[in-house]
N, C-alpha and C. Protein backbone atom coordinates (compact mmCIF):
# COMPACT_ATOMS: atom_id res chain seq x y z
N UNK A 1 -22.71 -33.50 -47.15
CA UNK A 1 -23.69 -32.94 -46.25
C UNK A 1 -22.96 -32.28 -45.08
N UNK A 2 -23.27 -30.74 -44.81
CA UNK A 2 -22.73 -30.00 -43.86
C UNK A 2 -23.25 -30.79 -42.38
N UNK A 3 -22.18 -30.37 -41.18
CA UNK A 3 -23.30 -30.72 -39.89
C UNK A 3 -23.98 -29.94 -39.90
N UNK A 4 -24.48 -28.77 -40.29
CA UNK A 4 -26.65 -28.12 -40.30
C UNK A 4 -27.16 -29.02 -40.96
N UNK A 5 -26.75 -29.60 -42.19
CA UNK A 5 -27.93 -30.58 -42.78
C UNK A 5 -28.06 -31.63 -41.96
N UNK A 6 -26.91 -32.30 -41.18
CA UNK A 6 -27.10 -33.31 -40.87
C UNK A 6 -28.39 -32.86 -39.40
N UNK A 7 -28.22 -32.05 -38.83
CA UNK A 7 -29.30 -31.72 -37.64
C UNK A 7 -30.24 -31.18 -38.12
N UNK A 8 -30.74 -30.48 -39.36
CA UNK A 8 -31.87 -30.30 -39.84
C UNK A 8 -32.75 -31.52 -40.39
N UNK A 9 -31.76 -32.21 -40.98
CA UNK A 9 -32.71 -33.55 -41.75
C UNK A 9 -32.95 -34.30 -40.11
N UNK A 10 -32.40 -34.64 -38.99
CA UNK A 10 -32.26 -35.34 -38.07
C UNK A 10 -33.97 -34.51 -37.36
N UNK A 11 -33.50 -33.39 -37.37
CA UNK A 11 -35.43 -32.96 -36.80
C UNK A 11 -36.27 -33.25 -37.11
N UNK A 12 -36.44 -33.70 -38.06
CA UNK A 12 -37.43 -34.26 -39.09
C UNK A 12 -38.04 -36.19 -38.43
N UNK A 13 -36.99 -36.34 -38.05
CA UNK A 13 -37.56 -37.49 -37.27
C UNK A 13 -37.25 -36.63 -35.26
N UNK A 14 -36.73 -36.22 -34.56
CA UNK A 14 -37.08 -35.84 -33.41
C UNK A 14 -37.88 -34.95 -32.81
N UNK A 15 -37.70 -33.78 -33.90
CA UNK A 15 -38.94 -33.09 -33.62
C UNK A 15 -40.41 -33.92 -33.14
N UNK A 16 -40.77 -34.17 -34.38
CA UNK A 16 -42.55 -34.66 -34.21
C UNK A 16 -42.22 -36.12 -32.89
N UNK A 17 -41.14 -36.75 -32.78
CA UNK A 17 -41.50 -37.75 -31.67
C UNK A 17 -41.28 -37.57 -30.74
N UNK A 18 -40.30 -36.34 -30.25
CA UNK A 18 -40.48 -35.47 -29.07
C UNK A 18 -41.97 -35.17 -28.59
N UNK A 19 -42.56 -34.54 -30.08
CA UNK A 19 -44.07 -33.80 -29.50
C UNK A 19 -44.93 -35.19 -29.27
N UNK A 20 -44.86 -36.14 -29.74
CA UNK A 20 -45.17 -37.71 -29.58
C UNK A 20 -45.19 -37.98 -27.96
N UNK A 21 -44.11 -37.68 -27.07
CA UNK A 21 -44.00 -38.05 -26.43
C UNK A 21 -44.30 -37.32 -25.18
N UNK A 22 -44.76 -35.89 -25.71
CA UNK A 22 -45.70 -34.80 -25.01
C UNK A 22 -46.88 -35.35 -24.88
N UNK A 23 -47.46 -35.69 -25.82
CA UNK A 23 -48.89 -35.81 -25.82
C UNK A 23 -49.04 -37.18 -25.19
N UNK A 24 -48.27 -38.31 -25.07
CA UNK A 24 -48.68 -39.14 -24.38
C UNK A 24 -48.60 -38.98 -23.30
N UNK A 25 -47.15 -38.44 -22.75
CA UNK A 25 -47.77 -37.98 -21.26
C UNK A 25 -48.68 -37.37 -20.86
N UNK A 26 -49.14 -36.10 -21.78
CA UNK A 26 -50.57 -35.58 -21.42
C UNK A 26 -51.44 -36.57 -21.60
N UNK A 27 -51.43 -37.78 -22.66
CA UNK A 27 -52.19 -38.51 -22.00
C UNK A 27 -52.90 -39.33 -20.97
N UNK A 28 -51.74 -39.90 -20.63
CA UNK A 28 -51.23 -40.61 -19.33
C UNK A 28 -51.85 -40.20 -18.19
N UNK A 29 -50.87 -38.50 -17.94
CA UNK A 29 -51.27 -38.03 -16.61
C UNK A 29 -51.66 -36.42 -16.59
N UNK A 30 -52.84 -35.92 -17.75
CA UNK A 30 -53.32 -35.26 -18.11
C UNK A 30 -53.03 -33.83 -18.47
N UNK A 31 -53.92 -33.07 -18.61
CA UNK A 31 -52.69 -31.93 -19.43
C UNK A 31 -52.31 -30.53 -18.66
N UNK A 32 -52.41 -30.69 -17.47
CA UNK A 32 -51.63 -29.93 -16.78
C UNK A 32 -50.33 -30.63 -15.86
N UNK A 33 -49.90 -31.60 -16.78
CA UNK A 33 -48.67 -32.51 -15.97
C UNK A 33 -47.37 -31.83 -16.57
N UNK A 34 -47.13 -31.23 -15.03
CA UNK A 34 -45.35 -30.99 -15.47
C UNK A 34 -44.24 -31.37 -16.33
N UNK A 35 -44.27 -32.62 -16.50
CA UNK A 35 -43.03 -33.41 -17.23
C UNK A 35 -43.30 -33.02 -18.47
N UNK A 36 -44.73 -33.23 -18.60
CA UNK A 36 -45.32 -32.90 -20.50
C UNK A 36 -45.12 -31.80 -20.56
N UNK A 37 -45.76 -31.07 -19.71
CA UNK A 37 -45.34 -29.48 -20.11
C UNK A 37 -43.76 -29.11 -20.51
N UNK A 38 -42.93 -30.01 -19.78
CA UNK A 38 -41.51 -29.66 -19.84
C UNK A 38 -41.08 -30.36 -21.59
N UNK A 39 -41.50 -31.56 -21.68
CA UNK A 39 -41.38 -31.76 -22.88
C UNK A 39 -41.74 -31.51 -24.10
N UNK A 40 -42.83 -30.56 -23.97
CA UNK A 40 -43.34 -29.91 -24.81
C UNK A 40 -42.88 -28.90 -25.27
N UNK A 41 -42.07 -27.83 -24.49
CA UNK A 41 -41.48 -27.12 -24.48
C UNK A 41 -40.05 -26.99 -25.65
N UNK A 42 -39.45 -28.69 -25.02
CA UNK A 42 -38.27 -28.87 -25.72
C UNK A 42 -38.90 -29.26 -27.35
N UNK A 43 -40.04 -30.00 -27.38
CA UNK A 43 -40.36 -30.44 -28.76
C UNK A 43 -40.93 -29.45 -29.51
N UNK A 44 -41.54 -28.31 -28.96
CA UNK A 44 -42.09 -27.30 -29.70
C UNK A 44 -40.69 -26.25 -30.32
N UNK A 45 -39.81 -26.55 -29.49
CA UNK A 45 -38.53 -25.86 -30.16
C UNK A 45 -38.09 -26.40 -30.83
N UNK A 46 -38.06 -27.84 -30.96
CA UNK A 46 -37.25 -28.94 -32.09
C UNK A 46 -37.83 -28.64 -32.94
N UNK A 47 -39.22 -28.18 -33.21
CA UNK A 47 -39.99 -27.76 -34.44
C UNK A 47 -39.32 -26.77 -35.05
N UNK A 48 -38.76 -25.96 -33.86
CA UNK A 48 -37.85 -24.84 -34.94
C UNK A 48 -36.95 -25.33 -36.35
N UNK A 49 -36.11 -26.43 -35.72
CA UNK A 49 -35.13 -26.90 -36.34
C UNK A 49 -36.17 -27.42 -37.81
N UNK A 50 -36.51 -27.74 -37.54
CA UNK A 50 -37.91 -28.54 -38.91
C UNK A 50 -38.36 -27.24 -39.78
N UNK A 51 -38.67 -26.40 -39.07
CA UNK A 51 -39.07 -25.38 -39.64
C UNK A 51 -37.82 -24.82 -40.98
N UNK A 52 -36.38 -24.75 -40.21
CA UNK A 52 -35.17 -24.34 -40.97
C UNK A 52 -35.17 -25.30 -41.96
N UNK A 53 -35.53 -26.70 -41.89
CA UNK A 53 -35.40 -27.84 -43.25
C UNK A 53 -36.70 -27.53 -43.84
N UNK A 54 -37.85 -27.10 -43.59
CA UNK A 54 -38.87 -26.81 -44.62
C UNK A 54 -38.72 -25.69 -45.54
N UNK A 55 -38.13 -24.48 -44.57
CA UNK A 55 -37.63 -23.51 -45.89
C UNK A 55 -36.90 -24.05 -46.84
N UNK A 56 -36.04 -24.51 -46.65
CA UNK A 56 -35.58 -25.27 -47.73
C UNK A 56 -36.01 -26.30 -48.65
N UNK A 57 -37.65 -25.93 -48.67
CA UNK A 57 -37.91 -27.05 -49.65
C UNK A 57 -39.56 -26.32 -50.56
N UNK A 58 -39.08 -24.78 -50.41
CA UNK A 58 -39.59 -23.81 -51.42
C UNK A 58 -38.93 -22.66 -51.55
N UNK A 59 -39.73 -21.72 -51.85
CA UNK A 59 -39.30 -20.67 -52.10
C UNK A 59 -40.22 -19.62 -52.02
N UNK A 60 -39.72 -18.26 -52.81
CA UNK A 60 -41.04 -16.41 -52.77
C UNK A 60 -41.81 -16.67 -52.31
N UNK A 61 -43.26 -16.80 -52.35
CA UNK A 61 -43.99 -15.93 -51.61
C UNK A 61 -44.45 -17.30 -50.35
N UNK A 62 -44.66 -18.44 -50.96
CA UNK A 62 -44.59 -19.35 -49.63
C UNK A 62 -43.55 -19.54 -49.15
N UNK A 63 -42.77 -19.25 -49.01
CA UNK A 63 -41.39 -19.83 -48.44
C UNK A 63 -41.50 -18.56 -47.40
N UNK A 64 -41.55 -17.20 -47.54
CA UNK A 64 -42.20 -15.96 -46.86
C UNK A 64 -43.27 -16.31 -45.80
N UNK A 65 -43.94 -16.93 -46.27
CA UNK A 65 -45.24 -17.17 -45.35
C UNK A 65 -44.78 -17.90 -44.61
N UNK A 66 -44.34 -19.22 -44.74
CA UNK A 66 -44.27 -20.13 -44.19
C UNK A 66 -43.31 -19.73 -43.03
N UNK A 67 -41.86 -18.78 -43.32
CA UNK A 67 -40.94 -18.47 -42.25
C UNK A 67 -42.16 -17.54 -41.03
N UNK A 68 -42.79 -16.71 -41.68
CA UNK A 68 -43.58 -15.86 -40.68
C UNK A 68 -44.52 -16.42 -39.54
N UNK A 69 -45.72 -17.52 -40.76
CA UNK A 69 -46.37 -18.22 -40.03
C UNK A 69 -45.76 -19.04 -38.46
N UNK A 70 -44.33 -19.67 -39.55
CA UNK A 70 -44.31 -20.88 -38.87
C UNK A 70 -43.20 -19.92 -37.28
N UNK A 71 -42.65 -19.08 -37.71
CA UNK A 71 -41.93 -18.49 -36.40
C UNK A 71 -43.21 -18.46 -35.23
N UNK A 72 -43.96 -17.35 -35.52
CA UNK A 72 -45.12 -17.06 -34.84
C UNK A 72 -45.87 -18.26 -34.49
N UNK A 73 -45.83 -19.66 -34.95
CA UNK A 73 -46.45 -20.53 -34.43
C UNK A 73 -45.52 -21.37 -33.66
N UNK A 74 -44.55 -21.29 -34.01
CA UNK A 74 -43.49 -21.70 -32.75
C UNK A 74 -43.41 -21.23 -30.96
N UNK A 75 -43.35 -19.64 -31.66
CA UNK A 75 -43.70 -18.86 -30.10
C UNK A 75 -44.92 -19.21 -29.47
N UNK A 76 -46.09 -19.65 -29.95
CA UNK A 76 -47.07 -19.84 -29.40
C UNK A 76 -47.41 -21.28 -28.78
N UNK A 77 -46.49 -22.32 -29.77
CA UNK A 77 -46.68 -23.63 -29.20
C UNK A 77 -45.91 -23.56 -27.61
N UNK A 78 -44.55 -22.95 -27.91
CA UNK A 78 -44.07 -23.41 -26.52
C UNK A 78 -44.46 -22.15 -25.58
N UNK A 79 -44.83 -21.22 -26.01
CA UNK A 79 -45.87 -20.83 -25.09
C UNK A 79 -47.50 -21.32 -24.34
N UNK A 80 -47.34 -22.63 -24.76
CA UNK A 80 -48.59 -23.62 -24.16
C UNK A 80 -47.88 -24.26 -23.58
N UNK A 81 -46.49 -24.48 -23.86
CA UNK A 81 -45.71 -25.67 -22.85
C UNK A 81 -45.74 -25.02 -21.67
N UNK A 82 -45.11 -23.82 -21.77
CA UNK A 82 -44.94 -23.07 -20.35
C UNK A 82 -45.91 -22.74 -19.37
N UNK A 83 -47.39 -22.41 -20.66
CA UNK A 83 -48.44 -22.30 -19.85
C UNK A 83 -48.38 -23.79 -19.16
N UNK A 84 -48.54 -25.07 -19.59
CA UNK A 84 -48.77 -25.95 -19.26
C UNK A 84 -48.04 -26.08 -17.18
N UNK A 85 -46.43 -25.93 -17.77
CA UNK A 85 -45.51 -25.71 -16.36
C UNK A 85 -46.37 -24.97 -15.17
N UNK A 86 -46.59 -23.30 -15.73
CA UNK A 86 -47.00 -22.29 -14.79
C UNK A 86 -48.45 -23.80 -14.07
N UNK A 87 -49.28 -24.12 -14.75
CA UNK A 87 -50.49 -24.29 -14.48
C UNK A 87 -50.29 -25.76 -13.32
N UNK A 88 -49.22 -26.72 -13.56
CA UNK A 88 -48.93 -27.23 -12.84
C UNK A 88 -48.30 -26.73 -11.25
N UNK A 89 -48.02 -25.79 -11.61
CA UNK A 89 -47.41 -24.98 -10.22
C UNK A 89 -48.57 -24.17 -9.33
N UNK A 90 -49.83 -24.53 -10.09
CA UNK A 90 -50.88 -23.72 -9.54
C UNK A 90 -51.24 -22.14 -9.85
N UNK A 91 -50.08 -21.73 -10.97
CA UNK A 91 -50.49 -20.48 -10.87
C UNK A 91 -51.80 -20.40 -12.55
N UNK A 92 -52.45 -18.85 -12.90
CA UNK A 92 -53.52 -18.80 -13.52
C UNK A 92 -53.38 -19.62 -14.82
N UNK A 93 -54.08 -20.33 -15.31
CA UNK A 93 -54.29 -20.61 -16.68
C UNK A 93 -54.24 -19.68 -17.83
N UNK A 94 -53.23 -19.19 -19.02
CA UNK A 94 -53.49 -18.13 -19.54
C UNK A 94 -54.22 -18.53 -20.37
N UNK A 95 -54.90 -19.28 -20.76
CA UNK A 95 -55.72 -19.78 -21.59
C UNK A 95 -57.34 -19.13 -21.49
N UNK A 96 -57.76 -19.40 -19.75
CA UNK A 96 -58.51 -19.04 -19.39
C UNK A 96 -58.15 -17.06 -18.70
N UNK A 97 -57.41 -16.66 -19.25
CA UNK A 97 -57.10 -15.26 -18.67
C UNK A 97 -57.40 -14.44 -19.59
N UNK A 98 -57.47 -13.37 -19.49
CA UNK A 98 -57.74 -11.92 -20.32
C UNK A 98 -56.44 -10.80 -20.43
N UNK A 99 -56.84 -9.83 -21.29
CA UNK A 99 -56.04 -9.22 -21.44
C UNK A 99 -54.60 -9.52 -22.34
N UNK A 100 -53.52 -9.03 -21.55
CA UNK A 100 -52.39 -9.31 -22.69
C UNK A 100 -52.38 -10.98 -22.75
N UNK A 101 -52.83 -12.02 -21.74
CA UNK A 101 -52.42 -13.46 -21.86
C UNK A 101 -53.35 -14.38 -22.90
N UNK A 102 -53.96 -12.83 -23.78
CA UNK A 102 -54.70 -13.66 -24.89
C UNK A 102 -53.87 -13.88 -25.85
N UNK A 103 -52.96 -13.81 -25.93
CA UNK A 103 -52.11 -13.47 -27.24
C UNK A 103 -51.68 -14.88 -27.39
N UNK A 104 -51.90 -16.02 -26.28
CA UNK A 104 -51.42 -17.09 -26.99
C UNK A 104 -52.32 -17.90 -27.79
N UNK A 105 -53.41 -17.29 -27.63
CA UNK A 105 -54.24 -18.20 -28.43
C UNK A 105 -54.18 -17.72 -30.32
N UNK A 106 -54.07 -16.94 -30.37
CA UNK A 106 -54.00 -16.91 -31.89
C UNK A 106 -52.43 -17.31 -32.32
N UNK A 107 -51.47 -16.92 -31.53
CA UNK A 107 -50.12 -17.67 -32.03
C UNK A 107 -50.24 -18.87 -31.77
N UNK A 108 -51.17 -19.95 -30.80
CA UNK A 108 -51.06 -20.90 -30.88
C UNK A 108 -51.82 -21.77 -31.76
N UNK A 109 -52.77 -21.17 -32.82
CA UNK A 109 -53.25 -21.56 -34.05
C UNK A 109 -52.82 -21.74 -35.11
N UNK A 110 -51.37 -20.90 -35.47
CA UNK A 110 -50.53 -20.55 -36.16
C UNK A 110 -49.51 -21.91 -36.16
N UNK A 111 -49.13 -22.59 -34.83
CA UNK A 111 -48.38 -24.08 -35.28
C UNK A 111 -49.67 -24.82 -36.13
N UNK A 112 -50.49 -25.38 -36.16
CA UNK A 112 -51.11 -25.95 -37.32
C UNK A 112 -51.03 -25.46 -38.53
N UNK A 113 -51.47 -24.13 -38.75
CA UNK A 113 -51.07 -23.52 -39.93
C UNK A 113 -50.36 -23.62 -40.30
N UNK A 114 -48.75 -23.94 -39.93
CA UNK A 114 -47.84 -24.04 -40.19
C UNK A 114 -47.35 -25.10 -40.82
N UNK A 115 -48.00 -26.54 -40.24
CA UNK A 115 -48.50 -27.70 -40.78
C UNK A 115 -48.50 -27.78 -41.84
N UNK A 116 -49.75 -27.06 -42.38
CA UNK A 116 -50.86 -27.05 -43.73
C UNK A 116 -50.59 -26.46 -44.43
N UNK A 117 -49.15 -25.48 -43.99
CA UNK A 117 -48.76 -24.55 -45.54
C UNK A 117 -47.43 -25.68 -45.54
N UNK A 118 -46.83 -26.60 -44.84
CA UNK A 118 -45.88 -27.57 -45.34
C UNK A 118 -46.37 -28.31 -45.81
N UNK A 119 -47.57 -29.02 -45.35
CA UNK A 119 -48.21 -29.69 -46.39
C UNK A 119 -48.45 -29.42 -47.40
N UNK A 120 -48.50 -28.18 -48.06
CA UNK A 120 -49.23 -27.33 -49.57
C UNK A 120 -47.86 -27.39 -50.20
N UNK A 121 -46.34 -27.47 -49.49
CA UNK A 121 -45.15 -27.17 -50.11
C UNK A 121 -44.72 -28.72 -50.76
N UNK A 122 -45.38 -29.54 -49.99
CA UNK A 122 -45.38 -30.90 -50.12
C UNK A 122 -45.68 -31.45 -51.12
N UNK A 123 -47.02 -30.82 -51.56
CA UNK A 123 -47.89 -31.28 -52.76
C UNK A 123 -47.11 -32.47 -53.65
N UNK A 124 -46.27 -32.31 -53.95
CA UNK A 124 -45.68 -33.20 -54.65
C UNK A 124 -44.92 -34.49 -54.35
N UNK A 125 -45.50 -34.95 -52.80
CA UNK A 125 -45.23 -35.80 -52.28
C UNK A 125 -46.69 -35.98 -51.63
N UNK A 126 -47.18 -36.77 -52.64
CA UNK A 126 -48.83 -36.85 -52.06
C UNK A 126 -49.07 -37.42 -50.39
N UNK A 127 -48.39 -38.66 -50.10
CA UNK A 127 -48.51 -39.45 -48.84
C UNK A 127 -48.08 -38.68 -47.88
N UNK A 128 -46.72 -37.96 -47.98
CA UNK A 128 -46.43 -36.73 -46.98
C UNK A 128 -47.29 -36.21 -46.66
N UNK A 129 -47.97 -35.37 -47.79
CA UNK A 129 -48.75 -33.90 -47.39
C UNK A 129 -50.12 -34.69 -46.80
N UNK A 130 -50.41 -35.43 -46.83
CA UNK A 130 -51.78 -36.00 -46.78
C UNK A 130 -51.64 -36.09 -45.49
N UNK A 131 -50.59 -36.89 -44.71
CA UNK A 131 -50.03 -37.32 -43.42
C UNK A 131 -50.09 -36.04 -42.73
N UNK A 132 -49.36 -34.97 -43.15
CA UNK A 132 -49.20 -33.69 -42.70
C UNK A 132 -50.23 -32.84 -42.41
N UNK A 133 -51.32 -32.35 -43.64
CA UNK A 133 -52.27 -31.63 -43.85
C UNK A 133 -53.29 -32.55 -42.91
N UNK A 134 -53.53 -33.33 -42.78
CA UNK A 134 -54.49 -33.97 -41.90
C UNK A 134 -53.97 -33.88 -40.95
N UNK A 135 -52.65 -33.57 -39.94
CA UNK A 135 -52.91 -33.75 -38.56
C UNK A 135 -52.42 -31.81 -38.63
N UNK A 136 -52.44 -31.38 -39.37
CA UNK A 136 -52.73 -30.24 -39.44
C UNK A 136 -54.22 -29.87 -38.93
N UNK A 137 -55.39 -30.05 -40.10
CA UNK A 137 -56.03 -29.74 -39.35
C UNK A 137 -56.92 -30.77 -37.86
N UNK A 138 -56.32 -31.48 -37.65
CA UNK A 138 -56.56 -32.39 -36.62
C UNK A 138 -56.11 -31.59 -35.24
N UNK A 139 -55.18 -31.23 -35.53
CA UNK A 139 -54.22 -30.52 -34.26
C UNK A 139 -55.10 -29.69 -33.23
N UNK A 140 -55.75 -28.17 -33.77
CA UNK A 140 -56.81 -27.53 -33.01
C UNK A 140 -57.91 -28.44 -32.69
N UNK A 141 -58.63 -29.22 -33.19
CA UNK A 141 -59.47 -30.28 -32.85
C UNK A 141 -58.86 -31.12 -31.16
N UNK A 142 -57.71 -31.78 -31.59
CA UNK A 142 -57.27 -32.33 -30.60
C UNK A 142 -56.87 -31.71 -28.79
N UNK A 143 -55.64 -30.57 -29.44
CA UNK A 143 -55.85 -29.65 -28.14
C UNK A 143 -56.70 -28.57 -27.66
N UNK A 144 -57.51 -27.89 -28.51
CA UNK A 144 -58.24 -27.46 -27.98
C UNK A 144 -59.60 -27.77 -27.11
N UNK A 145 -59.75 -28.98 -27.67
CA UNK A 145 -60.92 -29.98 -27.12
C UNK A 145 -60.52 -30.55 -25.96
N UNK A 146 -59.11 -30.73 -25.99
CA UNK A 146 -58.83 -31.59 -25.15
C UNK A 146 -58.62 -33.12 -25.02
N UNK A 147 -58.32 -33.76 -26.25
CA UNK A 147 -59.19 -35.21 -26.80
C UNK A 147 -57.75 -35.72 -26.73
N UNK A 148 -57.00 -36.57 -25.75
CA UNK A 148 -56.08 -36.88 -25.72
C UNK A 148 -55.59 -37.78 -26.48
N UNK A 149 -56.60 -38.66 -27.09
CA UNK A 149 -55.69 -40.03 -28.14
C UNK A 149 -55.74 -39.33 -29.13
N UNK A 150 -57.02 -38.36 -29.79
CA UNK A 150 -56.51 -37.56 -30.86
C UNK A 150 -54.97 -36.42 -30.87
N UNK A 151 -54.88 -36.49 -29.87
CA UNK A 151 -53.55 -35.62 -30.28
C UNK A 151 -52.18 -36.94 -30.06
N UNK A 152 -52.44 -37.99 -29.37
CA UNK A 152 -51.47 -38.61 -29.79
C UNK A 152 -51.54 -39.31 -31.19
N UNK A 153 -52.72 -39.55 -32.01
CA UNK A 153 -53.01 -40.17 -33.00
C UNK A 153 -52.24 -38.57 -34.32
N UNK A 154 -52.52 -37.47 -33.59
CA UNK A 154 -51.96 -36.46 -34.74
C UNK A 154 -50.43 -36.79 -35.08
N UNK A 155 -49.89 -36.94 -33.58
CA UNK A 155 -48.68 -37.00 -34.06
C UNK A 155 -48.10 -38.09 -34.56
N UNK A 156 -48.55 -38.98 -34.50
CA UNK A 156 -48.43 -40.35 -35.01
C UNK A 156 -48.57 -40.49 -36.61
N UNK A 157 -49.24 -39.29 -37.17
CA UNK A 157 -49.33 -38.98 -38.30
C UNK A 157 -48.36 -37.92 -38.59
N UNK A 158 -47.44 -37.03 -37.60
CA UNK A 158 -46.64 -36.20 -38.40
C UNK A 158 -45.51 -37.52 -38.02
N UNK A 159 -45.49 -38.11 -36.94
CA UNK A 159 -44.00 -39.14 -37.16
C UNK A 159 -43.73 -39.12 -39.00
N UNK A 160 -44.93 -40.17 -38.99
CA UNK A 160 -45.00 -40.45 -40.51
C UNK A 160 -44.91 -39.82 -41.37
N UNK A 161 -45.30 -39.06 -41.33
CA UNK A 161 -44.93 -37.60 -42.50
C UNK A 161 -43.44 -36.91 -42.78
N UNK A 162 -43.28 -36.81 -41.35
CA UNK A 162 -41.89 -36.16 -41.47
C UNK A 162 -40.78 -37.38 -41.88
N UNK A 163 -41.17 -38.64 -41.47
CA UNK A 163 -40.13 -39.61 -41.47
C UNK A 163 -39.91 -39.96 -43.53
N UNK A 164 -40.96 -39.53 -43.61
CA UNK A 164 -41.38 -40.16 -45.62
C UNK A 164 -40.13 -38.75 -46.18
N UNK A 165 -40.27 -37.91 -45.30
CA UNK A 165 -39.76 -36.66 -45.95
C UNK A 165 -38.22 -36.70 -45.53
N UNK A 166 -37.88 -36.87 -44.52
CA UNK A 166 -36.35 -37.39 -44.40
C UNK A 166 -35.72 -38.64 -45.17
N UNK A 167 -36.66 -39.69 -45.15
CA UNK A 167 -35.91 -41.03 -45.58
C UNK A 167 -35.77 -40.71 -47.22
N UNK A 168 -36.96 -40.18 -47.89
CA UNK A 168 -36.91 -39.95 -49.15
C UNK A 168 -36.42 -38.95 -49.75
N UNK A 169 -35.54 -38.33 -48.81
CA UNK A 169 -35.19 -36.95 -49.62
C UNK A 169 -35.48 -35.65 -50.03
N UNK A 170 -36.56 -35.26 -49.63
CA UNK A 170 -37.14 -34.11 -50.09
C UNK A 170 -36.03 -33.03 -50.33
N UNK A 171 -36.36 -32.46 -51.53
CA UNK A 171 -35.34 -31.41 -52.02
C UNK A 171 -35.98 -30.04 -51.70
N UNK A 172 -35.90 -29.31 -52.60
CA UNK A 172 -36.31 -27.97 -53.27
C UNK A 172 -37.43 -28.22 -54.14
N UNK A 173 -37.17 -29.11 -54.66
CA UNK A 173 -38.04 -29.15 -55.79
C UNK A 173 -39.31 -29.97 -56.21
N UNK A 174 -39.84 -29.84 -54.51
CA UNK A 174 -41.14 -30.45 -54.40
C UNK A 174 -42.31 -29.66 -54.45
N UNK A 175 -41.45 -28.15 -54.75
CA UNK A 175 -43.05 -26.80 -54.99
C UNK A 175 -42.32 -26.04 -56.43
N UNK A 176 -42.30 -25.45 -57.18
CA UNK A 176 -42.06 -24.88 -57.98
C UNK A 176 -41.62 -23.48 -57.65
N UNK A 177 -40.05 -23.08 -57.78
CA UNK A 177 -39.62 -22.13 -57.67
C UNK A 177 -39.06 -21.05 -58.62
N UNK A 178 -39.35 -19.34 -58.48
CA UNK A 178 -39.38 -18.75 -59.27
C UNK A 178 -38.13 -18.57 -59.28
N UNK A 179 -37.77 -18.32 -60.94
CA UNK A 179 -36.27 -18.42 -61.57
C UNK A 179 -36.10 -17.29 -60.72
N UNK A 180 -34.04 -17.12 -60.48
CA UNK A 180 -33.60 -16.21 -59.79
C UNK A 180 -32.64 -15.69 -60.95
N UNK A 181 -32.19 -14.63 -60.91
CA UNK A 181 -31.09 -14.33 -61.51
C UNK A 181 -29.65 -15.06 -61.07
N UNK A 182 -28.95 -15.32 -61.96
CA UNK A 182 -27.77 -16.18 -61.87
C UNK A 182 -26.80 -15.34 -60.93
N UNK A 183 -26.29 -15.56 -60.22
CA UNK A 183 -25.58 -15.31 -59.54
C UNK A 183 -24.29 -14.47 -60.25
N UNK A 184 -23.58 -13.32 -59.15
CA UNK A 184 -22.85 -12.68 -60.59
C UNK A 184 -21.15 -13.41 -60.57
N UNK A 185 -20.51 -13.53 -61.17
CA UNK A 185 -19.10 -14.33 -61.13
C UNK A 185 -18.26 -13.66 -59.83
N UNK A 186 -17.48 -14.43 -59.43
CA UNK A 186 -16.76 -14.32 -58.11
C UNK A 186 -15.90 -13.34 -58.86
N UNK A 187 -14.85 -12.27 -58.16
CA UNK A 187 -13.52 -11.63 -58.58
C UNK A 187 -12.77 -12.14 -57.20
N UNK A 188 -11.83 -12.13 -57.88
CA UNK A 188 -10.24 -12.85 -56.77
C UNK A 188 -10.06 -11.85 -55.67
């Protein structure tokens, strides 16, 4: 195992308990609290790293989607962290703003999605995807509502998900991938 595998498989458990530990502080001390916002920030980027070990566990046309989706839902998650920061500092909510500061709301729909097409890559790890695809769609429910134990209860379900998928191995070959042509022989 290269050191990338070893920090890709390692996101897989820090990622989601980073974002674990977002949402409880938003629980705690609600969701315009600085610290969460700050940690949210860092955990919505650890998702990146997760994101690089999920490609690797398909291929064509989802494996496509999933890099697109899941980039674009990256930018948008920690673009709620930041909103979160700005909003603690008193300045506008872009949530509640118009114009260009709408743009985070549809990239920020796109981290769940992102979820639910790992969950679909999953399929073949029923307890994963189940874990996954449910706080998939749990996720918009939780923050958009505002429902603070539901979003710590989501992630409490990707802990679990992601942790089944590190401890057990997940390969490649948990979605079905289209044959490639063989590679052509090395010359000296």
């Amino acid at each position: 195992m290269t050191p990338t595998d070893r920090v890709l498989n390692a996101s897989l458990y820090f990622a989601p308990v980073l974002y674990l530990l977002a949402d409880v502080l938003y629980a705690l001390n609600g969701w315009s609290d600085p610290t969460a916002g700050a940690v949210h920030v860092v955990a919505a980027t650890a998702y990146g790293f997760l994101l690089v070990r999920a490609l690797a566990w398909t291929g064509g046309r989802t494996e496509a989607a999933l890099l697109v989706v899941g980039m674009l839902g990256l930018a948008g998650n920690v673009g709620y962290g930041f909103n979160t920061i700005h909003v603690s500092l008193g300045d506008t909510d872009l949530v509640d703003a118009t114009g260009a500061a709408t743009i985070i709301k549809p990239l920020g729909l796109l981290f769940p999605l992102t979820l639910l097409i790992i969950a679909w890559v999953l399929r073949r790890r029923p307890v994963a995807a189940a874990l996954i695809g449910v706080a998939g769609l749990a996720w918009p429910v939780a923050h958009i509502a505002d429902i603070a134990w539901l979003a710590v209860l989501v992630n409490v379900l990707l802990v679990a998900g992601f942790a089944l998928c590190a401890t057990r191995g997940v390969s490649r070959a948990v979605a079905p991938v289209p044959a490639t042509a063989s590679p052509s022989p090395r010359t000296p």
